[in-house]
N, C-alpha and C. Protein backbone atom coordinates (compact mmCIF):
# COMPACT_ATOMS: atom_id res chain seq x y z
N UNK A 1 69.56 152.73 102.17
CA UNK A 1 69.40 152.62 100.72
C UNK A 1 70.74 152.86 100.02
N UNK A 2 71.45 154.10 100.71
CA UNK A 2 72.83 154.22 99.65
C UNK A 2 73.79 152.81 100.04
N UNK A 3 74.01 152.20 101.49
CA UNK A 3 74.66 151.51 101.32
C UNK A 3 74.34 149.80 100.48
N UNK A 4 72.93 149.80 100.43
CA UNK A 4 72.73 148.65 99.22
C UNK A 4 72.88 148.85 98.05
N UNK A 5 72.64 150.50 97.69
CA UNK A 5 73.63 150.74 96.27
C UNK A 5 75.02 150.77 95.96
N UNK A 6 75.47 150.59 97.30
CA UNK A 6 76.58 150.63 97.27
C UNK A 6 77.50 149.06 96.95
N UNK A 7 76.59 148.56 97.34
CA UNK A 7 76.96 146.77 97.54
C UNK A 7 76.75 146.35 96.30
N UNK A 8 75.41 146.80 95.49
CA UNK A 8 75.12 146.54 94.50
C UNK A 8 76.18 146.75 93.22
N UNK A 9 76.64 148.04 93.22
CA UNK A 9 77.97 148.38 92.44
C UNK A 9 78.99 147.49 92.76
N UNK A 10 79.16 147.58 93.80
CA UNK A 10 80.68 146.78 94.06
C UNK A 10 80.43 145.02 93.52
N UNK A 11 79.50 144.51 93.87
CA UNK A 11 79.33 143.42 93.37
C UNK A 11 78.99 143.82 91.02
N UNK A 12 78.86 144.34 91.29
CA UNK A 12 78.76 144.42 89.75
C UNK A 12 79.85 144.65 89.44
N UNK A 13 81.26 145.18 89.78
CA UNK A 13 81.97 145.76 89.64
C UNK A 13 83.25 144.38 89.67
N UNK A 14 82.66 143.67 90.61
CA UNK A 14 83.63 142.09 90.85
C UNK A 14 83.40 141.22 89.32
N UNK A 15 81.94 141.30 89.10
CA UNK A 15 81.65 140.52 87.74
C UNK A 15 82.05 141.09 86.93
N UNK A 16 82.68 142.39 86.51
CA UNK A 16 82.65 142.94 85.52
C UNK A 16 84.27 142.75 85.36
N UNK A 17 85.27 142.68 86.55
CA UNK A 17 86.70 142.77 86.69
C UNK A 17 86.75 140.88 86.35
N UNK A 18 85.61 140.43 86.41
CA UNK A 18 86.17 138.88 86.26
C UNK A 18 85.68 138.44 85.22
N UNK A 19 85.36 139.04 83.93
CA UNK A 19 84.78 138.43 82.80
C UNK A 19 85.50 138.39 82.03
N UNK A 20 87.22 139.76 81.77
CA UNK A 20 88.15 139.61 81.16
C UNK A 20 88.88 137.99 80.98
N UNK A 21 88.72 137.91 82.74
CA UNK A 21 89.71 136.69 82.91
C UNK A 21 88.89 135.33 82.34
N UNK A 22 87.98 135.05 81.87
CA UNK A 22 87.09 134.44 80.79
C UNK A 22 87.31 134.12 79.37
N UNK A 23 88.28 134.85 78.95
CA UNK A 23 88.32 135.18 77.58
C UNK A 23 89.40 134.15 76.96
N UNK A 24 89.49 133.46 75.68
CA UNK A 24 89.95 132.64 75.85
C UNK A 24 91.76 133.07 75.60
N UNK A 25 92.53 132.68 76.05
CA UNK A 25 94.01 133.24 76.22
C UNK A 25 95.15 132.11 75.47
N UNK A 26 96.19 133.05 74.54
CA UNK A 26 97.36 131.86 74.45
C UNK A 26 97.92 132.52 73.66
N UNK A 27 99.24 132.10 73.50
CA UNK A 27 100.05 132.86 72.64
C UNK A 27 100.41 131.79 71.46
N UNK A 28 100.09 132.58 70.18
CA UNK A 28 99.69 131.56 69.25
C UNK A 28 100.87 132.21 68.28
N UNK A 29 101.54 130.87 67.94
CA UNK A 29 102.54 130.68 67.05
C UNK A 29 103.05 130.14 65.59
N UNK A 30 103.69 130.64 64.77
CA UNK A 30 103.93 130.01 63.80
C UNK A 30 105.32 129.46 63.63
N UNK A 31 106.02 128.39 63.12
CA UNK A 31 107.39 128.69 63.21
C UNK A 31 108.61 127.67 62.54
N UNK A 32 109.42 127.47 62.70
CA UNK A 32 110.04 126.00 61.67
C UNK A 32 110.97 125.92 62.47
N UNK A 33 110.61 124.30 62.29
CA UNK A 33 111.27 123.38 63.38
C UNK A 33 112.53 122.50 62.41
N UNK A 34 113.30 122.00 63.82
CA UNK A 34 114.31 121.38 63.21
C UNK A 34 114.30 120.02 63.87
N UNK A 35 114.36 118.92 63.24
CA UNK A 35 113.48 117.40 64.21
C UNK A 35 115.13 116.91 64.14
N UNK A 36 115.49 116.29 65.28
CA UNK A 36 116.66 115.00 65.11
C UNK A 36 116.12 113.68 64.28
N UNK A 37 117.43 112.99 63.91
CA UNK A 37 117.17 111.97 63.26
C UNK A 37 117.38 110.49 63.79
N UNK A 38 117.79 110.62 65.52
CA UNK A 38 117.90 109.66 66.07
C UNK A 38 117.68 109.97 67.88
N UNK A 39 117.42 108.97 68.37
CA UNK A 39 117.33 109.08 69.97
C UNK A 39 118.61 109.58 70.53
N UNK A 40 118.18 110.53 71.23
CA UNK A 40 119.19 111.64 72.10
C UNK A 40 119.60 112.52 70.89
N UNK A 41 119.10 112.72 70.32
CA UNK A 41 119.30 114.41 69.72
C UNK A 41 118.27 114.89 69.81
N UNK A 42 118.22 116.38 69.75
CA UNK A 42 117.87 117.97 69.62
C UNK A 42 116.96 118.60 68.95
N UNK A 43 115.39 118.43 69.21
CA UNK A 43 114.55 119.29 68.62
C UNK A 43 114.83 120.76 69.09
N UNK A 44 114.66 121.60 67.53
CA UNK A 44 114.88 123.16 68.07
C UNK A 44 113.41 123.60 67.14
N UNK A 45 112.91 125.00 67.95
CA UNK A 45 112.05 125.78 66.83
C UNK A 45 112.22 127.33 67.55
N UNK A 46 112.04 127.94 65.97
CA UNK A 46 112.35 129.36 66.35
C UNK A 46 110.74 129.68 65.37
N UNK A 47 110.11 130.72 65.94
CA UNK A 47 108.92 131.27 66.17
C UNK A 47 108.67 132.17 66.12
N UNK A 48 107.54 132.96 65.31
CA UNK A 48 106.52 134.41 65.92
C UNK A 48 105.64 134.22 66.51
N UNK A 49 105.34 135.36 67.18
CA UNK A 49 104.27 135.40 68.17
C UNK A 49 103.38 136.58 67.34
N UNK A 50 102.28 135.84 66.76
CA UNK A 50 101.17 136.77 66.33
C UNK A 50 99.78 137.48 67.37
N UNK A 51 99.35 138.06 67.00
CA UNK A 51 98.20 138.69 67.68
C UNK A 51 96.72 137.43 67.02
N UNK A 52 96.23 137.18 68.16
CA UNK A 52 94.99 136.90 67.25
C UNK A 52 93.35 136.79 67.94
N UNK A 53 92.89 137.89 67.58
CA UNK A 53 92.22 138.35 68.64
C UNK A 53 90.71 137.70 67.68
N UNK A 54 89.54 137.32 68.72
CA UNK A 54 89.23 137.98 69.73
C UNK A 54 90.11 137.36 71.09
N UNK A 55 91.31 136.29 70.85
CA UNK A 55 91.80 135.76 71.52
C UNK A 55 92.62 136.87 72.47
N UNK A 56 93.35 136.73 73.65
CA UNK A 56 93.95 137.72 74.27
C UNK A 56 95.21 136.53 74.71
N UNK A 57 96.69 137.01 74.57
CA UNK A 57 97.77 136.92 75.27
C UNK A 57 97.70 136.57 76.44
N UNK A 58 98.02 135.64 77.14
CA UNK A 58 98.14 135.75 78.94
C UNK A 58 98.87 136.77 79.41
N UNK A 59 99.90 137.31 79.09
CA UNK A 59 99.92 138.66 79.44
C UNK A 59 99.81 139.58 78.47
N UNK A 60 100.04 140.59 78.52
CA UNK A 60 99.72 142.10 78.03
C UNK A 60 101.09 141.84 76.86
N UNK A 61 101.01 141.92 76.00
CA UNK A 61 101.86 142.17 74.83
C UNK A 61 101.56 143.09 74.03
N UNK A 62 102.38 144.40 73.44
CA UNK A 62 102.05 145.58 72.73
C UNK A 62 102.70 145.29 71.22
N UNK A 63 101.89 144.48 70.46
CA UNK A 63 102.09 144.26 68.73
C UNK A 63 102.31 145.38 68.01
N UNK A 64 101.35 146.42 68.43
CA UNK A 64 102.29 147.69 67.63
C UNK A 64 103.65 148.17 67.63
N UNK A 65 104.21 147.95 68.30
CA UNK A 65 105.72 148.37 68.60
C UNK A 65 106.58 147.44 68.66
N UNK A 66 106.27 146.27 68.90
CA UNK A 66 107.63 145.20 69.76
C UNK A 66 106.77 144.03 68.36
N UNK A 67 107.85 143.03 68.28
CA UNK A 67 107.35 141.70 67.62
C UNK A 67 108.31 140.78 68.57
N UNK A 68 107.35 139.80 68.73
CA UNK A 68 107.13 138.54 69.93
C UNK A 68 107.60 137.37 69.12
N UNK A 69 108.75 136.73 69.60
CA UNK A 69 109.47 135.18 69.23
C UNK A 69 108.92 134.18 70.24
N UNK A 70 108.90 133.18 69.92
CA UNK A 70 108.66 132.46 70.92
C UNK A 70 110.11 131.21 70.57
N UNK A 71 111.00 130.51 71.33
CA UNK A 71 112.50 129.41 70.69
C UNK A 71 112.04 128.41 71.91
N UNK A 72 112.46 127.00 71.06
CA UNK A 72 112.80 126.29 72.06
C UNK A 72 113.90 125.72 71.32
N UNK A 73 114.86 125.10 72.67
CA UNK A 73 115.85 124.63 72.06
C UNK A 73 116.11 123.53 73.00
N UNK A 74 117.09 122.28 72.63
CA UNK A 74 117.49 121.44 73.68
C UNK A 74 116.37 120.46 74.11
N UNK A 75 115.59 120.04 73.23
CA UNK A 75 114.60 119.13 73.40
C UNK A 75 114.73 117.90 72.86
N UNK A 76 115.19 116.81 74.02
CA UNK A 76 115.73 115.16 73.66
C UNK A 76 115.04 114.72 73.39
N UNK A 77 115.19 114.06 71.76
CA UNK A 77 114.08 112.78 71.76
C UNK A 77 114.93 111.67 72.39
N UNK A 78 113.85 110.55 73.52
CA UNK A 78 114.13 109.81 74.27
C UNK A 78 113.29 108.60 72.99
N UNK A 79 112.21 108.70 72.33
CA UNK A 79 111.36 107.44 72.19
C UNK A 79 111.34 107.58 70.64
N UNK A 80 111.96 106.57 69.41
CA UNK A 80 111.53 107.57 68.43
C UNK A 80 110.46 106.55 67.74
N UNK A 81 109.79 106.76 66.45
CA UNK A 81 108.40 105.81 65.83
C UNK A 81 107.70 106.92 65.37
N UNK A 82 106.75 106.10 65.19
CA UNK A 82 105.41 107.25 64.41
C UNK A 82 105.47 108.59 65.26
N UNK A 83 105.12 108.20 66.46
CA UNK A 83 105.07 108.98 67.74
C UNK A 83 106.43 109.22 68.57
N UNK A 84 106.73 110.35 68.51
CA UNK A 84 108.13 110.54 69.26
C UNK A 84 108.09 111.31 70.89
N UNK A 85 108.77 110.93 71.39
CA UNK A 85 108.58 111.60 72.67
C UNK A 85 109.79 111.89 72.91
N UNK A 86 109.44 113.26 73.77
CA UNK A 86 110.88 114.17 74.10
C UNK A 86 110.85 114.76 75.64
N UNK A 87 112.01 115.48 76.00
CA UNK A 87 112.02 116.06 77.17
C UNK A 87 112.96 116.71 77.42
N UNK A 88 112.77 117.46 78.37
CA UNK A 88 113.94 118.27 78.94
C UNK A 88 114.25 119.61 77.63
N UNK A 89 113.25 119.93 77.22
CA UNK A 89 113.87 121.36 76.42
C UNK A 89 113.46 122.48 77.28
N UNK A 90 114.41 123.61 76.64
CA UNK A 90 114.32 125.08 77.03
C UNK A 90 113.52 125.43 75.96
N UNK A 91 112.25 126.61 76.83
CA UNK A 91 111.29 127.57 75.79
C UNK A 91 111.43 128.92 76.53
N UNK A 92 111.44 129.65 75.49
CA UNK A 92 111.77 131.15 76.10
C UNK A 92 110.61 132.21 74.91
N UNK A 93 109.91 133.65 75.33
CA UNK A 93 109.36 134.08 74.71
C UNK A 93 110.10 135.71 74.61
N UNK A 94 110.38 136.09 73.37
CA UNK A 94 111.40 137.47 73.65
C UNK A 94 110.34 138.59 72.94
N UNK A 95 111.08 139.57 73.39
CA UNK A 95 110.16 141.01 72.90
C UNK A 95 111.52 141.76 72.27
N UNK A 96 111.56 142.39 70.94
CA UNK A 96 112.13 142.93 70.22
C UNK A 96 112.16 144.17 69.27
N UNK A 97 112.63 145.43 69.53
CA UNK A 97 111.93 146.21 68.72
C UNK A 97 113.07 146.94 67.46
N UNK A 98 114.13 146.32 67.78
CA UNK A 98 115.06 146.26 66.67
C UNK A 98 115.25 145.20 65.38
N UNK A 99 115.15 143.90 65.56
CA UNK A 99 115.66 143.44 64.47
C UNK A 99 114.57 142.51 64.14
N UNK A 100 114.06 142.40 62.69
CA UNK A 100 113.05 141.39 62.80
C UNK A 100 113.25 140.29 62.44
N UNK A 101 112.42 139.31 63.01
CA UNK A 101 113.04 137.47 63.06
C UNK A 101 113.02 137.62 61.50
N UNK A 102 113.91 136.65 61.36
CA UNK A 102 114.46 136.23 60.05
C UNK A 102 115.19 134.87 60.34
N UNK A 103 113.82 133.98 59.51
CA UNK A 103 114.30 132.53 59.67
C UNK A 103 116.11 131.63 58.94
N UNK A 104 116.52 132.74 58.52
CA UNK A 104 117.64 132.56 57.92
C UNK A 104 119.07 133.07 59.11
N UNK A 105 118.67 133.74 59.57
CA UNK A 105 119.23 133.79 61.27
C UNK A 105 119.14 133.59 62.17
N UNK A 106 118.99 132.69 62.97
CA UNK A 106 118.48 131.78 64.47
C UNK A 106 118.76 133.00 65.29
N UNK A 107 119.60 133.35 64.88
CA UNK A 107 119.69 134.56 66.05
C UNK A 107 118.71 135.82 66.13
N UNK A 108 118.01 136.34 65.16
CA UNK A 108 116.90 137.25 65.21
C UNK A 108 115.73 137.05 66.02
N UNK A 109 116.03 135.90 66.28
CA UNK A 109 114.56 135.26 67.35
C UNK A 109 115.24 135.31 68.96
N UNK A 110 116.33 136.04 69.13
CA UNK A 110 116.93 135.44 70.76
C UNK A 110 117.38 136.72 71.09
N UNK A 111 117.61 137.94 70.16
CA UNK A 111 118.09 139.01 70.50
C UNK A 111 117.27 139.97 71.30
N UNK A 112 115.79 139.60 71.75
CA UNK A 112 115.04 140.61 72.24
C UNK A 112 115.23 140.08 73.76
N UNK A 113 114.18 140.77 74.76
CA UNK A 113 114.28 140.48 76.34
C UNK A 113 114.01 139.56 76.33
N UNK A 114 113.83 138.77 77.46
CA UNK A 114 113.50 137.14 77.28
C UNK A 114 112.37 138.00 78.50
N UNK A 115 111.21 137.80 77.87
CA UNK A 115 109.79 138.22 78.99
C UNK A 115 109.49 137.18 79.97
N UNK A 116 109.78 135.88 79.10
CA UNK A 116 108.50 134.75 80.07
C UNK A 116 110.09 133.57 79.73
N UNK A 117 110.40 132.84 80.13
CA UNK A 117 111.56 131.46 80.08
C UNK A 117 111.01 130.45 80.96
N UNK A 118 111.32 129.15 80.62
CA UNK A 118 110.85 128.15 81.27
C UNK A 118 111.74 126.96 80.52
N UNK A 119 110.99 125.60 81.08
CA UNK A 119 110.86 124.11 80.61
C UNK A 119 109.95 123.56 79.75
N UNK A 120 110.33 122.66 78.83
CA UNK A 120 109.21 121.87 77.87
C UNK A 120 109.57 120.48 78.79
N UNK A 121 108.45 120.07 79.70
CA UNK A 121 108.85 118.91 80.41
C UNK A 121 108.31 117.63 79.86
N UNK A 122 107.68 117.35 78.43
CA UNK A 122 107.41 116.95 77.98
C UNK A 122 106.55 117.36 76.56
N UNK A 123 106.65 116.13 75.35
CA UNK A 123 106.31 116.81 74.40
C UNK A 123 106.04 115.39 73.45
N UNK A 124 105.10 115.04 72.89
CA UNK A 124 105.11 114.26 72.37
C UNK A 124 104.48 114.52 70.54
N UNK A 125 105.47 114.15 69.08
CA UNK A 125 105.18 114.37 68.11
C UNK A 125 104.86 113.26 67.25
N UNK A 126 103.28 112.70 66.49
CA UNK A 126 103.10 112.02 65.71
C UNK A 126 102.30 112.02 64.38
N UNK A 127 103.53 111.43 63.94
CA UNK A 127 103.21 111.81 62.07
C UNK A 127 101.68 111.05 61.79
N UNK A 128 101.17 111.38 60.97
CA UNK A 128 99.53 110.63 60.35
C UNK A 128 100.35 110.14 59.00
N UNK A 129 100.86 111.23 58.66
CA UNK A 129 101.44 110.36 57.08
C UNK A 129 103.30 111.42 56.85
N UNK A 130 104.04 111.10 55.74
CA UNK A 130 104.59 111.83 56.03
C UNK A 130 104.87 113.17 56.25
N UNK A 131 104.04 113.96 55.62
CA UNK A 131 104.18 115.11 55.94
C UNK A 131 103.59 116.17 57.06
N UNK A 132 102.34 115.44 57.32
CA UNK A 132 101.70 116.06 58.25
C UNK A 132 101.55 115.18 59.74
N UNK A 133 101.24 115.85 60.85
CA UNK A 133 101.29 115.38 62.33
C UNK A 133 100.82 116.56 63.55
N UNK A 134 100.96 116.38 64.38
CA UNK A 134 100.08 117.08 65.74
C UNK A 134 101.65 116.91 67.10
N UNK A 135 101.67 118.09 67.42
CA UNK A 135 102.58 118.11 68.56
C UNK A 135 101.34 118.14 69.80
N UNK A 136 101.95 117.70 70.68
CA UNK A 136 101.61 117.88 72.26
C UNK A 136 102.51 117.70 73.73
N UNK A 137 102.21 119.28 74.19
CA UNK A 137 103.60 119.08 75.01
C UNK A 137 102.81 119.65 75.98
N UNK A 138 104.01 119.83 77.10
CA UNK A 138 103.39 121.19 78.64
C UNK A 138 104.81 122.07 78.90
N UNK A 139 104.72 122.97 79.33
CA UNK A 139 105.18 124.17 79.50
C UNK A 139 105.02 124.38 81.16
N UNK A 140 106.25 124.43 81.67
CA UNK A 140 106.59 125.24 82.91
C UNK A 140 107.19 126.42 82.83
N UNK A 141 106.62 127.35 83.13
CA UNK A 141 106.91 128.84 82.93
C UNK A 141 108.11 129.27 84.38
N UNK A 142 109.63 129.36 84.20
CA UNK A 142 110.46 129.83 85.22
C UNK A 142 111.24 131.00 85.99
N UNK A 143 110.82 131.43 84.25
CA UNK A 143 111.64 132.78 84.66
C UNK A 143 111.42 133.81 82.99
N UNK A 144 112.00 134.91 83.74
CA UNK A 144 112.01 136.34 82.19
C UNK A 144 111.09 137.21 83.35
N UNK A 145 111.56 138.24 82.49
CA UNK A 145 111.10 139.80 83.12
C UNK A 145 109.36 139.91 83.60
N UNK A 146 108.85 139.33 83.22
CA UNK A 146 107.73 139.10 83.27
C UNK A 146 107.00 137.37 83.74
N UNK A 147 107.69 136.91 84.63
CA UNK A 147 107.22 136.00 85.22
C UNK A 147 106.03 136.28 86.24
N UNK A 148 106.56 137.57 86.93
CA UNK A 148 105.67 138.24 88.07
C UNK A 148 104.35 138.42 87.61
N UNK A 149 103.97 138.80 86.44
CA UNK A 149 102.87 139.08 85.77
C UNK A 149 101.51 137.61 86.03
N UNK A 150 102.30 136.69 86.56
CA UNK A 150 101.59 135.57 86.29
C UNK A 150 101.60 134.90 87.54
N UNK A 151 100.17 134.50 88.60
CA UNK A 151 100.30 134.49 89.73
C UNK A 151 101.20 132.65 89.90
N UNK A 152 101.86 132.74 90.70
CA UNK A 152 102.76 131.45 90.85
C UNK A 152 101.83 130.17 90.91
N UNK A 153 100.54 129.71 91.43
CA UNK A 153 99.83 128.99 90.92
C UNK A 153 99.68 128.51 89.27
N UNK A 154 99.76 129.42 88.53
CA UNK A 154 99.22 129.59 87.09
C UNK A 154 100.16 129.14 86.24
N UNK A 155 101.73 129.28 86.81
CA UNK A 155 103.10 129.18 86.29
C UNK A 155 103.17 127.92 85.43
N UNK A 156 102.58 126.76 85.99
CA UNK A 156 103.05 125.47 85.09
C UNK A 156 101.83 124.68 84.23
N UNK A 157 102.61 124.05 83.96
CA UNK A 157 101.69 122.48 82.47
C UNK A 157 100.89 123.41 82.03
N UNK A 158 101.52 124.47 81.47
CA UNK A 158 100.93 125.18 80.14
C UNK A 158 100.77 123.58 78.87
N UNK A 159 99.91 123.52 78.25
CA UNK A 159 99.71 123.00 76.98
C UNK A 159 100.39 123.56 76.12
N UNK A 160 100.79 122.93 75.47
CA UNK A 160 101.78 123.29 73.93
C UNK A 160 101.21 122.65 73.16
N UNK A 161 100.63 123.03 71.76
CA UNK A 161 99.85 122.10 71.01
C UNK A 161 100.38 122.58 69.26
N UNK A 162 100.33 121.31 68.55
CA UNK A 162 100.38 122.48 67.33
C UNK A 162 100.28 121.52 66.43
N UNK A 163 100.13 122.02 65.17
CA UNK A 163 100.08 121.34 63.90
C UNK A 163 101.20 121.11 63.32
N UNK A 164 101.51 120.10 62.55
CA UNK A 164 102.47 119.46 61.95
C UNK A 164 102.41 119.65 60.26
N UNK A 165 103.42 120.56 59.58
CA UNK A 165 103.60 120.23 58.16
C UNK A 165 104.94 120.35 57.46
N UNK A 166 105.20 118.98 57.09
CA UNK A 166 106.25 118.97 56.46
C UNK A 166 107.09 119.18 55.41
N UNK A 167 105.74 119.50 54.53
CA UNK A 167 105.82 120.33 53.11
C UNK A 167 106.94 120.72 52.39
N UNK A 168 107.46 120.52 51.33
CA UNK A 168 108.85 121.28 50.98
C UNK A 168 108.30 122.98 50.57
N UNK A 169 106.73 122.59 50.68
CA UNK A 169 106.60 124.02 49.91
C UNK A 169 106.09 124.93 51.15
N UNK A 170 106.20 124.50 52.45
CA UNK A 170 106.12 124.90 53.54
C UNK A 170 107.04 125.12 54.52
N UNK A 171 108.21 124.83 54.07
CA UNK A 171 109.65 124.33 55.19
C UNK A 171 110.53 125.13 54.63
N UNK A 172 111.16 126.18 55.79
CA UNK A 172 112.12 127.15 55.23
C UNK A 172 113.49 126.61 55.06
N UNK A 173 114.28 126.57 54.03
CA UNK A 173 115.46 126.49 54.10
C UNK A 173 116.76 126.29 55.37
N UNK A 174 116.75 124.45 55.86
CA UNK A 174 117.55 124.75 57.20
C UNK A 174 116.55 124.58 58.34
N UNK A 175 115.46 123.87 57.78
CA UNK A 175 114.38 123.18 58.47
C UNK A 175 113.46 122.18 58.05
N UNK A 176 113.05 121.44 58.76
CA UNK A 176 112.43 119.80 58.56
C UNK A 176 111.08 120.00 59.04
N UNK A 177 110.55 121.43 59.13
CA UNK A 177 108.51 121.38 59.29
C UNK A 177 108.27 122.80 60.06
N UNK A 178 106.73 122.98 59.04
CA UNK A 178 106.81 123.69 59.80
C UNK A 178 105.54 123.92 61.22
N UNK A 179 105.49 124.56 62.02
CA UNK A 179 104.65 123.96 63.13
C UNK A 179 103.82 125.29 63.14
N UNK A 180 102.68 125.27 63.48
CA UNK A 180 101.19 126.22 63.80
C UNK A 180 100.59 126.10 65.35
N UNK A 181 101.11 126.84 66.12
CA UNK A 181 100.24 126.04 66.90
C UNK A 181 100.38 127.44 68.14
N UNK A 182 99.84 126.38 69.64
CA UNK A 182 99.89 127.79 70.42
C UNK A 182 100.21 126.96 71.68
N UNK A 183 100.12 128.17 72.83
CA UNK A 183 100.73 127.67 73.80
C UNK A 183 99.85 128.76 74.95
N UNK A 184 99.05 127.64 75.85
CA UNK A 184 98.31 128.75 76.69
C UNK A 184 97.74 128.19 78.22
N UNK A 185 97.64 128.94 79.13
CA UNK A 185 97.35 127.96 80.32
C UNK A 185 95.69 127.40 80.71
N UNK A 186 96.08 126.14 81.39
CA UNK A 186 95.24 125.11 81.45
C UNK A 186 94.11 125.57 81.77
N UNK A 187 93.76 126.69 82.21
CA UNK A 187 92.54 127.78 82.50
C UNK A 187 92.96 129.08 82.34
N UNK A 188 91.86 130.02 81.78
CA UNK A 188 92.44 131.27 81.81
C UNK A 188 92.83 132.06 83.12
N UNK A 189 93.61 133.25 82.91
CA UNK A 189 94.72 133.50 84.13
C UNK A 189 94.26 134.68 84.33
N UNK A 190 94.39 135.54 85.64
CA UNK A 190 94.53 137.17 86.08
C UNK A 190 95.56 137.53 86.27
N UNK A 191 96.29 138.72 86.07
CA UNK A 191 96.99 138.93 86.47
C UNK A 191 97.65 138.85 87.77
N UNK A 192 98.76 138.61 87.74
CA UNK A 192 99.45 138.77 89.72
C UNK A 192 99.55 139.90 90.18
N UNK A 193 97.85 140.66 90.75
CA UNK A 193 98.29 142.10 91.46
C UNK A 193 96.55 141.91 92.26
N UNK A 194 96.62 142.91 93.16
CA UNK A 194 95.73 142.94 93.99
C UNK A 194 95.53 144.72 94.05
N UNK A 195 93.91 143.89 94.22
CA UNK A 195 93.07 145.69 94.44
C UNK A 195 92.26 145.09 95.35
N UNK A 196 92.25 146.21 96.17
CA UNK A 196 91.64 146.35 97.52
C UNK A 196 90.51 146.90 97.59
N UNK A 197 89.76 145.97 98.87
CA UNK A 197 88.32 146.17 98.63
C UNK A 197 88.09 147.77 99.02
N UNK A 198 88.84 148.11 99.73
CA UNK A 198 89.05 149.81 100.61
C UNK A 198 89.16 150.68 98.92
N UNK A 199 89.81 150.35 97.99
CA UNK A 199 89.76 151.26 96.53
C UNK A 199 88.95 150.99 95.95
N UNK A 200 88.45 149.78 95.97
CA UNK A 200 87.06 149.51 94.84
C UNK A 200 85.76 150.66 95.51
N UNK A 201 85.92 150.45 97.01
CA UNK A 201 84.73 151.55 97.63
C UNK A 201 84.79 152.53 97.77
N UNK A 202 86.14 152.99 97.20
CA UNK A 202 86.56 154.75 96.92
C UNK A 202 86.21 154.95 95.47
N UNK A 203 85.93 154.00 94.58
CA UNK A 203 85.95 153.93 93.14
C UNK A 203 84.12 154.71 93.06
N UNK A 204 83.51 154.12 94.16
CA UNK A 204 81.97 154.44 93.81
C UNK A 204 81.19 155.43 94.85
N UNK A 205 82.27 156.30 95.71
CA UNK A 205 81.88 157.58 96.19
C UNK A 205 81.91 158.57 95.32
C-alpha cells in the first residue's frame, strides 16, 4: 500500500512539475525602429522588455530590480515593396540595473549583460497602408550568459512577431516606427536542468 502511495505522489508530482511548462511564454516588447530606405541597408530597433503576466518569460527574469532591452541591429533588407524582406541581423537581450533605456541614447539599451544573443535569420515587414504593418521574423538564440538556461533543442526559429506603427505621434525622435510585439519559442520551454528520479523519492519520505 505505501509503495502505491508512493507512485501515486510521484506521478502527481511529474504533472504538477509539467504544467508550469504549459503556460504561455515570450518576451514581449515595445520599441522604435529605424527602417532603411533602399536594398542592402540596415534595419535597427532598440527595445524594453516588459513583464506581462499571466504570461511568463522563457527564462526567469527579475523586473523588480534589473530592466530588460531587447536590440537588433544589422538587419539587410534584400527585397524591398509593400512587403520587405530581410536577413542576417544581430538580436541580443540585456539586463541592466544602472542606467535606464533612453530612446535618445542607443546606447542605454546595450550597456547591461547580454543574457540571451543570437541571429534574426529572417524577417519579413508589410505595410497595409502607410502607417501601419505586421513584422514576422525567427530568432536563433546563440549565445549570452544565459543561453544554458535553455535546453539546446529549444535554442532556434523563435518567432518574432509584432505590430507596425508609423505614427508621427508614435515615433520617437531619430526613428521611422514604432514596433509592439514579442518574441517567444515555437512551443513552450523547461528549463535546461535535471532532477532525479532518486530526489523526487526522497521528496515524499
Amino acid at each position: 500500500m505505501r509503495k502505491r502511495t508512493l507512485t501515486m505522489l510521484i506521478l502527481a508530482a511529474v504533472v504538477a512539475f509539467a504544467i508550469p511548462a504549459t503556460a504561455q511564454q515570450f518576451f514581449d516588447f515595445n520599441g522604435q525602429t529605424v527602417v532603411p530606405t533602399m536594398v542592402g541597408g540596415a534595419l535597427s530597433m532598440n527595445a524594453v522588455i516588459f513583464d506581462a503576466p499571466p504570461a511568463t518569460t522563457p527564462i526567469v527574469l527579475d523586473f523588480a530590480n534589473f530592466e530588460y532591452t531587447l536590440v537588433i541591429s544589422g538587419l539587410t533588407l534584400d527585397v524591398d515593396g509593400t512587403t520587405q524582406n530581410y536577413s542576417g541581423g544581430m538580436i541580443a537581450l540585456y539586463e541592466d540595473a544602472a542606467t535606464a533605456a533612453d530612446f535618445a541614447n542607443g546606447a542605454t539599451f546595450v550597456d547591461g549583460a547580454a543574457l540571451l544573443s543570437g541571429v534574426v535569420t529572417d524577417l519579413s515587414r508589410t505595410m497595409f497602408t502607410p502607417t501601419i504593418g505586421t513584422v514576422l521574423g525567427h530568432v536563433d538564440w546563440t549565445g549570452g550568459t544565459r543561453l544554458s538556461d535553455i535546453a539546446p533543442e529549444d535554442q532556434g526559429g523563435w518567432p518574432l512577431v509584432s505590430g507596425v506603427n508609423a505614427s508621427m505621434f508614435q515615433v520617437e525622435p531619430g526613428y521611422d516606427e514604432k514596433w509592439d510585439g514579442k518574441v517567444e519559442p515555437e512551443e513552450p520551454i523547461v528549463g535546461n536542468e535535471y532532477f532525479g528520479f532518486g530526489e523526487l523519492k526522497t521528496n515524499f519520505r
